[in-house]
PDB file of N, CA and C in Angstrom:
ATOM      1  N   UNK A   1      34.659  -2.888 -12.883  1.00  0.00           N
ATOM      2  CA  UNK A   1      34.261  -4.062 -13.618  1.00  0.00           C
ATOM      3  C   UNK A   1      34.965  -4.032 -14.966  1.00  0.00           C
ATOM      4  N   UNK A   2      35.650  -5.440 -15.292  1.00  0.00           N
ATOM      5  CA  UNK A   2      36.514  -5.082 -16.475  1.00  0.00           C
ATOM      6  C   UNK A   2      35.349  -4.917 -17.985  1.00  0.00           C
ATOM      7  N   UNK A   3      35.720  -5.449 -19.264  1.00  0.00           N
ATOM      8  CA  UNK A   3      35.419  -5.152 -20.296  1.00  0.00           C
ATOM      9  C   UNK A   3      34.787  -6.449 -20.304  1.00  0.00           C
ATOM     10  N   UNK A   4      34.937  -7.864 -20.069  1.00  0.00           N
ATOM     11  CA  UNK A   4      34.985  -8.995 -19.821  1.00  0.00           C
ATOM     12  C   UNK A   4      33.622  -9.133 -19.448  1.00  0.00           C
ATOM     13  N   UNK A   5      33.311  -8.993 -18.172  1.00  0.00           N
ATOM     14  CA  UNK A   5      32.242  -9.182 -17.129  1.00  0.00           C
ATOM     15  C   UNK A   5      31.084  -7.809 -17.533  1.00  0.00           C
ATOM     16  N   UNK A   6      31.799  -6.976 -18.536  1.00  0.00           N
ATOM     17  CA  UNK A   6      30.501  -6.158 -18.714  1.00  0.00           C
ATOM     18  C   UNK A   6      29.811  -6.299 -19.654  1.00  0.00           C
ATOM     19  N   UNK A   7      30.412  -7.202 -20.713  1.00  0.00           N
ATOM     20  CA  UNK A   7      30.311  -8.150 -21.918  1.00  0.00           C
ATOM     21  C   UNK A   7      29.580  -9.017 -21.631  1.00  0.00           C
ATOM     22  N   UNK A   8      29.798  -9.728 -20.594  1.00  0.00           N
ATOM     23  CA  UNK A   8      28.976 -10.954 -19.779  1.00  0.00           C
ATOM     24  C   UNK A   8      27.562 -10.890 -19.584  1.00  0.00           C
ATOM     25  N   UNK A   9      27.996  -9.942 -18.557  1.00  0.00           N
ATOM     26  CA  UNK A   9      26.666  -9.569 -17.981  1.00  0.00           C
ATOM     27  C   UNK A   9      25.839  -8.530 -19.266  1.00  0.00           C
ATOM     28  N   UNK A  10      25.686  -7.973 -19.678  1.00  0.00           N
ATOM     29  CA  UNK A  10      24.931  -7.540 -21.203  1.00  0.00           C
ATOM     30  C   UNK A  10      24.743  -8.518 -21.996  1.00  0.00           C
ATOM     31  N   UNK A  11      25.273  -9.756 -22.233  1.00  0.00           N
ATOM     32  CA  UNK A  11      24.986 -10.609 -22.608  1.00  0.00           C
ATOM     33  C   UNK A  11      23.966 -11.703 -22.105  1.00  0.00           C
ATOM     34  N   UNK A  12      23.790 -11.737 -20.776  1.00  0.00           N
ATOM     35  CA  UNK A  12      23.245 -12.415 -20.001  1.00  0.00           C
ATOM     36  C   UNK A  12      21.571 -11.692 -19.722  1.00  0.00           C
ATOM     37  N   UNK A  13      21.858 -10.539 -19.885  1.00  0.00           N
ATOM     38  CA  UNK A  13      20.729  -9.755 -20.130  1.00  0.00           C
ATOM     39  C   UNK A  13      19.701  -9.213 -20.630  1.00  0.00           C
ATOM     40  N   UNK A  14      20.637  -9.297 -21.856  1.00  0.00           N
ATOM     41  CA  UNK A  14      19.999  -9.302 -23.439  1.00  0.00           C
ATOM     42  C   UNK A  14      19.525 -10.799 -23.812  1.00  0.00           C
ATOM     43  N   UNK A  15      19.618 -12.233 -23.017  1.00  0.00           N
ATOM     44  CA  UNK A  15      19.151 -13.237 -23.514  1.00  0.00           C
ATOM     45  C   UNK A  15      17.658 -13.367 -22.492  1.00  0.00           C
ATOM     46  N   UNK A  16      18.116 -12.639 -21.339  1.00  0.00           N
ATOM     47  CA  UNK A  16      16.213 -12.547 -20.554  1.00  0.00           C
ATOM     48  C   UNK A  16      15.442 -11.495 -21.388  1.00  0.00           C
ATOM     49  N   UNK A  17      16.335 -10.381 -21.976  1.00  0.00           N
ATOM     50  CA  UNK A  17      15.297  -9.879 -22.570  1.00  0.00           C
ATOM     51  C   UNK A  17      14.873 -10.691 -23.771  1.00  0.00           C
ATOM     52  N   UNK A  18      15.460 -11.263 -24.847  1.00  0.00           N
ATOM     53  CA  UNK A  18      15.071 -11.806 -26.207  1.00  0.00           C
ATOM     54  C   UNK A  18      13.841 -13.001 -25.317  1.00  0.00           C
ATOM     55  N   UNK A  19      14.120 -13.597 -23.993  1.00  0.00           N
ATOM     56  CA  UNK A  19      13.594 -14.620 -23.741  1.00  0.00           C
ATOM     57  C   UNK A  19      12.391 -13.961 -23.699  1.00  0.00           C
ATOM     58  N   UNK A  20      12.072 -12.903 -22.496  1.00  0.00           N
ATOM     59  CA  UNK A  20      10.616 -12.283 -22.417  1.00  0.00           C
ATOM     60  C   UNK A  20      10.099 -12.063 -23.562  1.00  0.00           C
ATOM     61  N   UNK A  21      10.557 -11.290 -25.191  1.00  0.00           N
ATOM     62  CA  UNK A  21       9.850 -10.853 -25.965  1.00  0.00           C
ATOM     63  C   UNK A  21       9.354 -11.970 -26.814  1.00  0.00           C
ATOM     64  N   UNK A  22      10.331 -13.229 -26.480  1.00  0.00           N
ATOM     65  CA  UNK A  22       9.231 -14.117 -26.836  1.00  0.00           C
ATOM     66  C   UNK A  22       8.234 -14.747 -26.644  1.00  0.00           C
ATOM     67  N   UNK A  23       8.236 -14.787 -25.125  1.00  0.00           N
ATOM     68  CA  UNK A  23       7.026 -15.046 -24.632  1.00  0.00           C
ATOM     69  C   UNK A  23       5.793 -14.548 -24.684  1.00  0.00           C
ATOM     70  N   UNK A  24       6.080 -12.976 -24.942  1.00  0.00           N
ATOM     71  CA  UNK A  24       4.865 -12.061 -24.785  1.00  0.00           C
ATOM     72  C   UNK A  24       4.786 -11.857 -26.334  1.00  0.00           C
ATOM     73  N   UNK A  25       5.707 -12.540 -27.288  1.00  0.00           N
ATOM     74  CA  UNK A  25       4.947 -11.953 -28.509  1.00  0.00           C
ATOM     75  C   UNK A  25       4.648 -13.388 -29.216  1.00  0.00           C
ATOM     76  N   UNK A  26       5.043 -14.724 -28.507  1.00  0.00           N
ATOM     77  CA  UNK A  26       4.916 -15.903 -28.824  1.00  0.00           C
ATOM     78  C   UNK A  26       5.625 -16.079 -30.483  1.00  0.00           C
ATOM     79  N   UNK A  27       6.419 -15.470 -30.964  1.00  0.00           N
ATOM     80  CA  UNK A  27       7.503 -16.177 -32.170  1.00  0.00           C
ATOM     81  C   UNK A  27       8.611 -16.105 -31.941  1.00  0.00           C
ATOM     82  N   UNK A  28       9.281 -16.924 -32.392  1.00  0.00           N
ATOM     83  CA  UNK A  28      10.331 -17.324 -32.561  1.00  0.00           C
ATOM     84  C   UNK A  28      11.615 -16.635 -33.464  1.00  0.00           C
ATOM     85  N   UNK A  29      10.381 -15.933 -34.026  1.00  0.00           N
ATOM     86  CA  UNK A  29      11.161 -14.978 -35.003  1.00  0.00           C
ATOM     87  C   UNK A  29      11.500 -13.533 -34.673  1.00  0.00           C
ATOM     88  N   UNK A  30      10.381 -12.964 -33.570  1.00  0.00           N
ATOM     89  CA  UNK A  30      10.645 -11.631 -32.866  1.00  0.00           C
ATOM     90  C   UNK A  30      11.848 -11.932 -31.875  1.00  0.00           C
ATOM     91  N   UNK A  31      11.626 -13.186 -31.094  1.00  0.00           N
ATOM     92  CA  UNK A  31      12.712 -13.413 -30.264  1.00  0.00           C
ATOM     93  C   UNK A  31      13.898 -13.048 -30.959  1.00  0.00           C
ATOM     94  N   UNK A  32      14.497 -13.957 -31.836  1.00  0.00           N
ATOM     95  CA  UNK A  32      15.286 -13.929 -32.822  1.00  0.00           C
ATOM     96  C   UNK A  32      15.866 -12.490 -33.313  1.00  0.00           C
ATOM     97  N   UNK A  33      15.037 -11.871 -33.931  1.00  0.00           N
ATOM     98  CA  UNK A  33      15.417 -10.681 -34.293  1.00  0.00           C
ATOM     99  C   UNK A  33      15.646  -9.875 -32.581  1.00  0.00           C
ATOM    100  N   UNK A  34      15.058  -9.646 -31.812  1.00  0.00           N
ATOM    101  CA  UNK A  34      15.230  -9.024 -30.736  1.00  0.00           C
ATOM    102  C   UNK A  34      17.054  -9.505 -30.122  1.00  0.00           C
ATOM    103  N   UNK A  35      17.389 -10.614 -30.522  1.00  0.00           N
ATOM    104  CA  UNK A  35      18.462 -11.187 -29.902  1.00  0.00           C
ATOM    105  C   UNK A  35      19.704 -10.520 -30.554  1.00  0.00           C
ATOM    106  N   UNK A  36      19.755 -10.920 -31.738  1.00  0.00           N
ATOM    107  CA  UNK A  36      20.170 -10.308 -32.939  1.00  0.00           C
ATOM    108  C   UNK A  36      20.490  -8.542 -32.788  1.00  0.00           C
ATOM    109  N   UNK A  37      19.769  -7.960 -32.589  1.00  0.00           N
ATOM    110  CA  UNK A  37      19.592  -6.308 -32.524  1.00  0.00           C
ATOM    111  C   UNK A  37      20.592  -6.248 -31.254  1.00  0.00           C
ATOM    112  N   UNK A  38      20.530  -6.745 -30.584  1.00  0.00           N
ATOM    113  CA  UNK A  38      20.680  -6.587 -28.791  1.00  0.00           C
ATOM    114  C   UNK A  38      21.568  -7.253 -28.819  1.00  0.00           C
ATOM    115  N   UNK A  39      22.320  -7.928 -29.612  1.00  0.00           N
ATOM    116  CA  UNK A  39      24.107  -8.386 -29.629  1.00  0.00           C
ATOM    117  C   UNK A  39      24.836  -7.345 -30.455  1.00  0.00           C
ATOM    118  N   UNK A  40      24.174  -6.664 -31.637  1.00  0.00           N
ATOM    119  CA  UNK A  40      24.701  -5.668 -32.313  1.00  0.00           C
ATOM    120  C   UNK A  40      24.606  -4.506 -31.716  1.00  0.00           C
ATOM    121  N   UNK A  41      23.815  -3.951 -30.974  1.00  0.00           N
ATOM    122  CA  UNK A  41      23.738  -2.733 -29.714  1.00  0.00           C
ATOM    123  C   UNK A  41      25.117  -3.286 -28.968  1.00  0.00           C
ATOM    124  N   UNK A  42      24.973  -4.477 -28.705  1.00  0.00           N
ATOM    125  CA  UNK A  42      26.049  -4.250 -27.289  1.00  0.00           C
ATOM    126  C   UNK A  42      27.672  -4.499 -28.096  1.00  0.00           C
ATOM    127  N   UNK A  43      27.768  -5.170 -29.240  1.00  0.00           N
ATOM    128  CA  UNK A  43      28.780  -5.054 -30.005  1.00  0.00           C
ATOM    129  C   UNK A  43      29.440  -3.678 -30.735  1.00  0.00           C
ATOM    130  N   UNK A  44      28.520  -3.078 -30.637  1.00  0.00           N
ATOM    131  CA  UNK A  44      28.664  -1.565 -30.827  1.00  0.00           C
ATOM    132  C   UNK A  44      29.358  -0.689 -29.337  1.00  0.00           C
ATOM    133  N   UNK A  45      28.975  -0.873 -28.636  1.00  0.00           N
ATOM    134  CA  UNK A  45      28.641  -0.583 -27.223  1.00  0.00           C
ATOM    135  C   UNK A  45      30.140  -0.422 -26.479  1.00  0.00           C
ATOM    136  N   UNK A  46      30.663  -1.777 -26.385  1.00  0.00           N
ATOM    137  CA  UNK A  46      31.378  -2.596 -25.654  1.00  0.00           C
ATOM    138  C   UNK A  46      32.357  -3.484 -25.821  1.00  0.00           C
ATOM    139  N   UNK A  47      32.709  -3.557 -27.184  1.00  0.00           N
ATOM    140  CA  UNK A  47      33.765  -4.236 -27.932  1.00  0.00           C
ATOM    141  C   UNK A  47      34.753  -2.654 -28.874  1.00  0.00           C
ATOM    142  N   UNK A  48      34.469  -1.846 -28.885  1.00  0.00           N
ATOM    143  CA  UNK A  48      35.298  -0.674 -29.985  1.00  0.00           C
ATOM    144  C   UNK A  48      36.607  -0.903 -29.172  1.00  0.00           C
ATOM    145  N   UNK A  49      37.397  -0.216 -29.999  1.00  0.00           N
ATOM    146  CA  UNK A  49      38.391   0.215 -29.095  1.00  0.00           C
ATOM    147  C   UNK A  49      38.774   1.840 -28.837  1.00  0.00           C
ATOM    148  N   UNK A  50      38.225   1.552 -27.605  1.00  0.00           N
ATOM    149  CA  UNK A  50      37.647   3.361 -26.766  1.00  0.00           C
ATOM    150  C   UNK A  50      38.758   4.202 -26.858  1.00  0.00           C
ATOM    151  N   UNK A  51      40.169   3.616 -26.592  1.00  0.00           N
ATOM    152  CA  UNK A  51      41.509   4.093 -26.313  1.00  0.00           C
ATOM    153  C   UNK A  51      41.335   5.051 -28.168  1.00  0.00           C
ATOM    154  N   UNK A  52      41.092   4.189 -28.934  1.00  0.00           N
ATOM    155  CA  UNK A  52      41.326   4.909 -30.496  1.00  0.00           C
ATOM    156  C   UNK A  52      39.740   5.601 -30.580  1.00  0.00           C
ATOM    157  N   UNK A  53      38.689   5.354 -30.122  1.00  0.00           N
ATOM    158  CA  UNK A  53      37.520   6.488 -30.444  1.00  0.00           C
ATOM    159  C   UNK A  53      37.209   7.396 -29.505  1.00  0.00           C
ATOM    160  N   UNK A  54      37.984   7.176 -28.702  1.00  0.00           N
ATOM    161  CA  UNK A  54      38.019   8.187 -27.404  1.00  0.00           C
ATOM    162  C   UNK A  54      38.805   9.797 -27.823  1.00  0.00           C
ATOM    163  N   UNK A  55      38.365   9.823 -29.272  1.00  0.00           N
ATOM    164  CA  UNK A  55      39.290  11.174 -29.274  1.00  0.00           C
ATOM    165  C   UNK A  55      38.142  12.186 -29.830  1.00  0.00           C
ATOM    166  N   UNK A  56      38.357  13.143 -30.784  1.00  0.00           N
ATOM    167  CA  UNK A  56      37.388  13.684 -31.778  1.00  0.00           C
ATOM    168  C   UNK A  56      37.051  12.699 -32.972  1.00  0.00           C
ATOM    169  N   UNK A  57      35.842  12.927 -33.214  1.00  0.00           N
ATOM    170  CA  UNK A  57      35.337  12.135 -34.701  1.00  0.00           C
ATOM    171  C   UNK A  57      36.434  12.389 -35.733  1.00  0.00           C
ATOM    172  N   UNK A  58      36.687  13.802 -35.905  1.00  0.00           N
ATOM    173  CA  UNK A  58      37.137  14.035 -37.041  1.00  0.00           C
ATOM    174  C   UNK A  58      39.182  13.412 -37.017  1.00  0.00           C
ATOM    175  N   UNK A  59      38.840  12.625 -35.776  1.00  0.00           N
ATOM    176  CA  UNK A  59      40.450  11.815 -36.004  1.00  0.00           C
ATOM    177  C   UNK A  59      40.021  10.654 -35.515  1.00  0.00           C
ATOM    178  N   UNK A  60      39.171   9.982 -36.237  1.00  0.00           N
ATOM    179  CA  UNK A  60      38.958   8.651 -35.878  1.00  0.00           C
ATOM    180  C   UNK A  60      39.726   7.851 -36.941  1.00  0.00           C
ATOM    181  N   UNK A  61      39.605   8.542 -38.120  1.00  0.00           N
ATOM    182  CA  UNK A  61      40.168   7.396 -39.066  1.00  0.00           C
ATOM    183  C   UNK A  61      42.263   7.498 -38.832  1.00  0.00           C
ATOM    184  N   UNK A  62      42.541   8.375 -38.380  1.00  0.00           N
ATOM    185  CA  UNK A  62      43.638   8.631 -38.380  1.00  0.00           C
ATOM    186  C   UNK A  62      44.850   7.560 -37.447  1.00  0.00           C
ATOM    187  N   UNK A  63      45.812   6.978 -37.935  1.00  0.00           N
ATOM    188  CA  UNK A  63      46.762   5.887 -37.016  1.00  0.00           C
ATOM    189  C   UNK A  63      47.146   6.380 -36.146  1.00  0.00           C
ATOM    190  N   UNK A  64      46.990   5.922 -35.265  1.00  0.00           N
ATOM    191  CA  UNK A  64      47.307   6.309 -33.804  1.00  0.00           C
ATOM    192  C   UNK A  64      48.903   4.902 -33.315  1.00  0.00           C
ATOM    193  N   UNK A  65      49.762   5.157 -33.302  1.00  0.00           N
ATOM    194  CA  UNK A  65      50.733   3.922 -32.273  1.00  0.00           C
ATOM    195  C   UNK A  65      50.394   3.835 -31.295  1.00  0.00           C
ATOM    196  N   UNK A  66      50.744   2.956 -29.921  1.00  0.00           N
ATOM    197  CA  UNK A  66      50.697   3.117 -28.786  1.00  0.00           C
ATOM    198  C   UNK A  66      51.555   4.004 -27.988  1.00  0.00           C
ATOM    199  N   UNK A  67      52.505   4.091 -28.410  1.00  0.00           N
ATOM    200  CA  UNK A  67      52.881   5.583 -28.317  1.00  0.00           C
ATOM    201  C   UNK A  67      52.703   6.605 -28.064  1.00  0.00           C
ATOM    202  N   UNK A  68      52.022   7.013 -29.436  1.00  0.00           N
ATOM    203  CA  UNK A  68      50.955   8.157 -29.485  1.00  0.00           C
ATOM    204  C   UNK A  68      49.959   8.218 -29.025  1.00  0.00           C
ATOM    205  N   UNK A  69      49.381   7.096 -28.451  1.00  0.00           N
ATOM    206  CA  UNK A  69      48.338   7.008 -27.490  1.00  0.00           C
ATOM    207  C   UNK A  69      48.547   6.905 -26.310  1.00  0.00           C
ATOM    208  N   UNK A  70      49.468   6.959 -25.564  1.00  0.00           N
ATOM    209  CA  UNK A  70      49.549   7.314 -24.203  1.00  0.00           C
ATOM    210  C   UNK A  70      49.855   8.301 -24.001  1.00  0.00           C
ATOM    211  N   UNK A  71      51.018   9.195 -24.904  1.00  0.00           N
ATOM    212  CA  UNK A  71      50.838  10.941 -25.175  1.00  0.00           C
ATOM    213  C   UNK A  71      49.704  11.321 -25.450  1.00  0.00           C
ATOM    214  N   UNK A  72      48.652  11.032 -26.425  1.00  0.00           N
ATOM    215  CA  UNK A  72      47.360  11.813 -26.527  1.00  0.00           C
ATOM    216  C   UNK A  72      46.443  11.680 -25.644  1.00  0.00           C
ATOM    217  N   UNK A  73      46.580  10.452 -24.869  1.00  0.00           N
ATOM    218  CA  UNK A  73      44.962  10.627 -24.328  1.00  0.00           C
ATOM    219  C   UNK A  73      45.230  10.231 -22.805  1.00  0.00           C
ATOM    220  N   UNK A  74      45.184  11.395 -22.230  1.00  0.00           N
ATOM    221  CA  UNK A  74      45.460  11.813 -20.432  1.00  0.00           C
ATOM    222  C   UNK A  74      44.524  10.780 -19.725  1.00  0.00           C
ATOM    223  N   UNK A  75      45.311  10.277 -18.075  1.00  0.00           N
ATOM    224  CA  UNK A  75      44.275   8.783 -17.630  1.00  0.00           C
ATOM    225  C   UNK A  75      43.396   9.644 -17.080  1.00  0.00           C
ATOM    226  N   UNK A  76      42.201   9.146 -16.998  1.00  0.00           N
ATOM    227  CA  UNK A  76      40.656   9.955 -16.762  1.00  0.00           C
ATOM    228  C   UNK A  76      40.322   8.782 -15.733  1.00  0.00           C
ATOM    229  N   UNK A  77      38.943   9.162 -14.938  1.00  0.00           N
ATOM    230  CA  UNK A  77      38.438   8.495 -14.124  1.00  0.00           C
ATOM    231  C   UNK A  77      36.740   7.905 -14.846  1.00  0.00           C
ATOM    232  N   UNK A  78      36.854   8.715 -15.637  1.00  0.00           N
ATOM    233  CA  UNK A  78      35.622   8.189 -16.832  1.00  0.00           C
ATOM    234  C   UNK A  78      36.234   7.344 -18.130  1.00  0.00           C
ATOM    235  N   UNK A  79      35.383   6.677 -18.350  1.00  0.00           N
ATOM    236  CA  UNK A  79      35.302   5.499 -19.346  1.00  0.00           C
ATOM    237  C   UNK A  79      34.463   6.257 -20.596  1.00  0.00           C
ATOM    238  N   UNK A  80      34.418   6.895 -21.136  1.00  0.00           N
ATOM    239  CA  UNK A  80      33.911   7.630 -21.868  1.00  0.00           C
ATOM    240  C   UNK A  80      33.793   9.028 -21.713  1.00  0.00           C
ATOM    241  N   UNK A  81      34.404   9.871 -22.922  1.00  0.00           N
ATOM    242  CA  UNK A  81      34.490  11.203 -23.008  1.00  0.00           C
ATOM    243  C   UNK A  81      33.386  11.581 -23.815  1.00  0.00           C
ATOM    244  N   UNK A  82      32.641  12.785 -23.684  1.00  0.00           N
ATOM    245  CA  UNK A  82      31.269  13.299 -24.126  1.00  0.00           C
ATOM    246  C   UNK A  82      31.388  14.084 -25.072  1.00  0.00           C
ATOM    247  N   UNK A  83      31.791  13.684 -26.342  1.00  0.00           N
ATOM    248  CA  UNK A  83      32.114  14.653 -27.557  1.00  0.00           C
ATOM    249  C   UNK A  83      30.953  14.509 -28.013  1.00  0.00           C
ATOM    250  N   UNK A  84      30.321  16.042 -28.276  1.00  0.00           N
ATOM    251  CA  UNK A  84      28.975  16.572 -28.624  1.00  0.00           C
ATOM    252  C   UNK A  84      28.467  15.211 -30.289  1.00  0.00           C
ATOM    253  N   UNK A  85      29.539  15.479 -30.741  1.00  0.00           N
ATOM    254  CA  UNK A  85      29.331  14.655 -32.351  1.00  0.00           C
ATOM    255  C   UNK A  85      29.132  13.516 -31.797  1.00  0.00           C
ATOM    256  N   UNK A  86      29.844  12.335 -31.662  1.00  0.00           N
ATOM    257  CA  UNK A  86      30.094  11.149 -31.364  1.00  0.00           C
ATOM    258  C   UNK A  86      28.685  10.628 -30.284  1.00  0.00           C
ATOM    259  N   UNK A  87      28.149  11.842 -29.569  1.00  0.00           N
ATOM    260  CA  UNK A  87      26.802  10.878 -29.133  1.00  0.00           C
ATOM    261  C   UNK A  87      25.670  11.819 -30.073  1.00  0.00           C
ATOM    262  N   UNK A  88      25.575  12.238 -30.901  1.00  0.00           N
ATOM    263  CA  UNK A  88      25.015  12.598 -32.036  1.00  0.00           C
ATOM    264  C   UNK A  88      24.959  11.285 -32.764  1.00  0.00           C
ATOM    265  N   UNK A  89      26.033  11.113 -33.287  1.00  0.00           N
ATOM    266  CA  UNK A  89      26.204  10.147 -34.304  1.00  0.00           C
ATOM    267  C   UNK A  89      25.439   8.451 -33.736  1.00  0.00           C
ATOM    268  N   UNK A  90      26.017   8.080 -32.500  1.00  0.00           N
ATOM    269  CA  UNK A  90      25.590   7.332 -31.593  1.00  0.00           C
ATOM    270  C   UNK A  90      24.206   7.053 -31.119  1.00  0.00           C
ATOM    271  N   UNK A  91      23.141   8.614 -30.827  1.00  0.00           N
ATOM    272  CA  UNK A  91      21.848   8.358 -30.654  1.00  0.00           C
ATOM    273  C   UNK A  91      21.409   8.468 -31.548  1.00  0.00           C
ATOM    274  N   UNK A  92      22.052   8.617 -33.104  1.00  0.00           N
ATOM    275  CA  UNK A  92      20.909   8.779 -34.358  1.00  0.00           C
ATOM    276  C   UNK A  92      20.882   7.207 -34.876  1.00  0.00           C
ATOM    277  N   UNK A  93      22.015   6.654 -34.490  1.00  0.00           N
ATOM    278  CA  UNK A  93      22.069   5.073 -35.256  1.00  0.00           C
ATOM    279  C   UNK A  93      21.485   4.320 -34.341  1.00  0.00           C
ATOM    280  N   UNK A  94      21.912   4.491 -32.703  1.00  0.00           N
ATOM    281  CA  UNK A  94      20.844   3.416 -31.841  1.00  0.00           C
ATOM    282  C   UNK A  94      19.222   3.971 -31.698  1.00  0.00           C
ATOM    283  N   UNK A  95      18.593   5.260 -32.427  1.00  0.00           N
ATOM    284  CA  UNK A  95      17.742   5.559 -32.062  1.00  0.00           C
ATOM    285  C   UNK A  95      16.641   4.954 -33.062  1.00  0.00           C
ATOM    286  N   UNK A  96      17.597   4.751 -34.268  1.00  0.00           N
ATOM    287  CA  UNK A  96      17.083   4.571 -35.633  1.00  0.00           C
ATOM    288  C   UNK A  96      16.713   3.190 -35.250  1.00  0.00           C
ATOM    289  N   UNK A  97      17.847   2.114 -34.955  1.00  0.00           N
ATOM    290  CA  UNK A  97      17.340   1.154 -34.974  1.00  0.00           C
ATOM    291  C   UNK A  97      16.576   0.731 -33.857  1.00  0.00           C
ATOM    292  N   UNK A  98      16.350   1.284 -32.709  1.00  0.00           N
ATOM    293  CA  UNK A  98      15.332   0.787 -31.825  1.00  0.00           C
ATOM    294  C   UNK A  98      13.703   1.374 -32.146  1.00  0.00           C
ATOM    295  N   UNK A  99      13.737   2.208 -32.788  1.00  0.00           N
ATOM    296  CA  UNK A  99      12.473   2.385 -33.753  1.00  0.00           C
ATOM    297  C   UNK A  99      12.285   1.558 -34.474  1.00  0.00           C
ATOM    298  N   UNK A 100      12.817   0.826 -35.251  1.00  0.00           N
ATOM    299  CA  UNK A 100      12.873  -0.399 -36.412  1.00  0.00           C
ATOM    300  C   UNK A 100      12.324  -1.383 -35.550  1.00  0.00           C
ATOM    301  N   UNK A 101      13.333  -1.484 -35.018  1.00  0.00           N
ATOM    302  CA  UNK A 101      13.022  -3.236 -33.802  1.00  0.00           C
ATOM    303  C   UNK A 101      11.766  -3.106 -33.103  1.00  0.00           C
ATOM    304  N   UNK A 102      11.312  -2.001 -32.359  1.00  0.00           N
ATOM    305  CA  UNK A 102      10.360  -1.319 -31.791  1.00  0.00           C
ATOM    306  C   UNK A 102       9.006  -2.118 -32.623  1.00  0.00           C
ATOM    307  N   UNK A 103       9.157  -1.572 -33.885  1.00  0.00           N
ATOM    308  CA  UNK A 103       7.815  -1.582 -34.768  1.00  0.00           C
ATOM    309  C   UNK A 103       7.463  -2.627 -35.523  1.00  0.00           C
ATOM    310  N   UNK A 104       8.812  -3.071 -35.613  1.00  0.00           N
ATOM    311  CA  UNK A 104       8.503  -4.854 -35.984  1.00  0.00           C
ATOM    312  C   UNK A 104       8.122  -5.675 -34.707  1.00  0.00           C
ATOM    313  N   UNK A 105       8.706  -5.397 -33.384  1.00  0.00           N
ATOM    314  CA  UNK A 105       7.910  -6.522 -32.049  1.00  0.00           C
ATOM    315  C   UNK A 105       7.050  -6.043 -32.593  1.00  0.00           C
ATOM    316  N   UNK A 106       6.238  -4.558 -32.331  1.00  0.00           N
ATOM    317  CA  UNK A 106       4.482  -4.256 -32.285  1.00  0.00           C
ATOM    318  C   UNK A 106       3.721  -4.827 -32.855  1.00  0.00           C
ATOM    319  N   UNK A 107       4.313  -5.421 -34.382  1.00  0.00           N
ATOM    320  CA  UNK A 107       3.023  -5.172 -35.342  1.00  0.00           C
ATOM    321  C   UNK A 107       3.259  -7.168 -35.354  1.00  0.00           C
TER     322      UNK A 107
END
């Protein structure tokens, strides 16, 4: 499934979910914010460009050519490489904010 259709469909997904949380929390404004959160999750997610964060953290900021990116980074059968940091960094920021979002639907 390309980048396209996985964009799509997360998108399409995230609008039944914003739809349910409004129903069950009846505002307009939880919806809202729920929609909001859940385009920035998946904009995070699914828009980077993996080819340049697909390496170590500590060479993320660094220029890469295309070039140098087909020498550095060998074709894999996974869509994501499991660098210990990078889902550190990853479950502390999506964890943070689904606690946030979490506690604002509740209350």
């Amino acid at each position: 499934m390309g980048s396209d259709a996985v964009l799509r469909n997360s998108m399409v997904w995230l609008a039944v979910a914003a739809a349910i949380t409004g129903l069950y929390t009846l505002s307009w404004k939880k919806m809202g914010i729920t929609y909001l959160f859940g385009m920035l999750a998946i904009c995070g997610v699914v828009l980077p460009d993996w080819d340049n964060l697909d390496r170590g953290v500590s060479r993320w900021c660094t220029v890469v050519t295309g070039d140098g990116m087909a020498r550095a980074t060998p074709v894999t059968a996974t869509r994501f490489k499991m660098y210990p940091i990078k889902l550190l960094l990853y479950g502390a920021v999506y964890g943070f904010a689904f606690c946030k979002w979490w506690s604002f639907i509740t209350s």
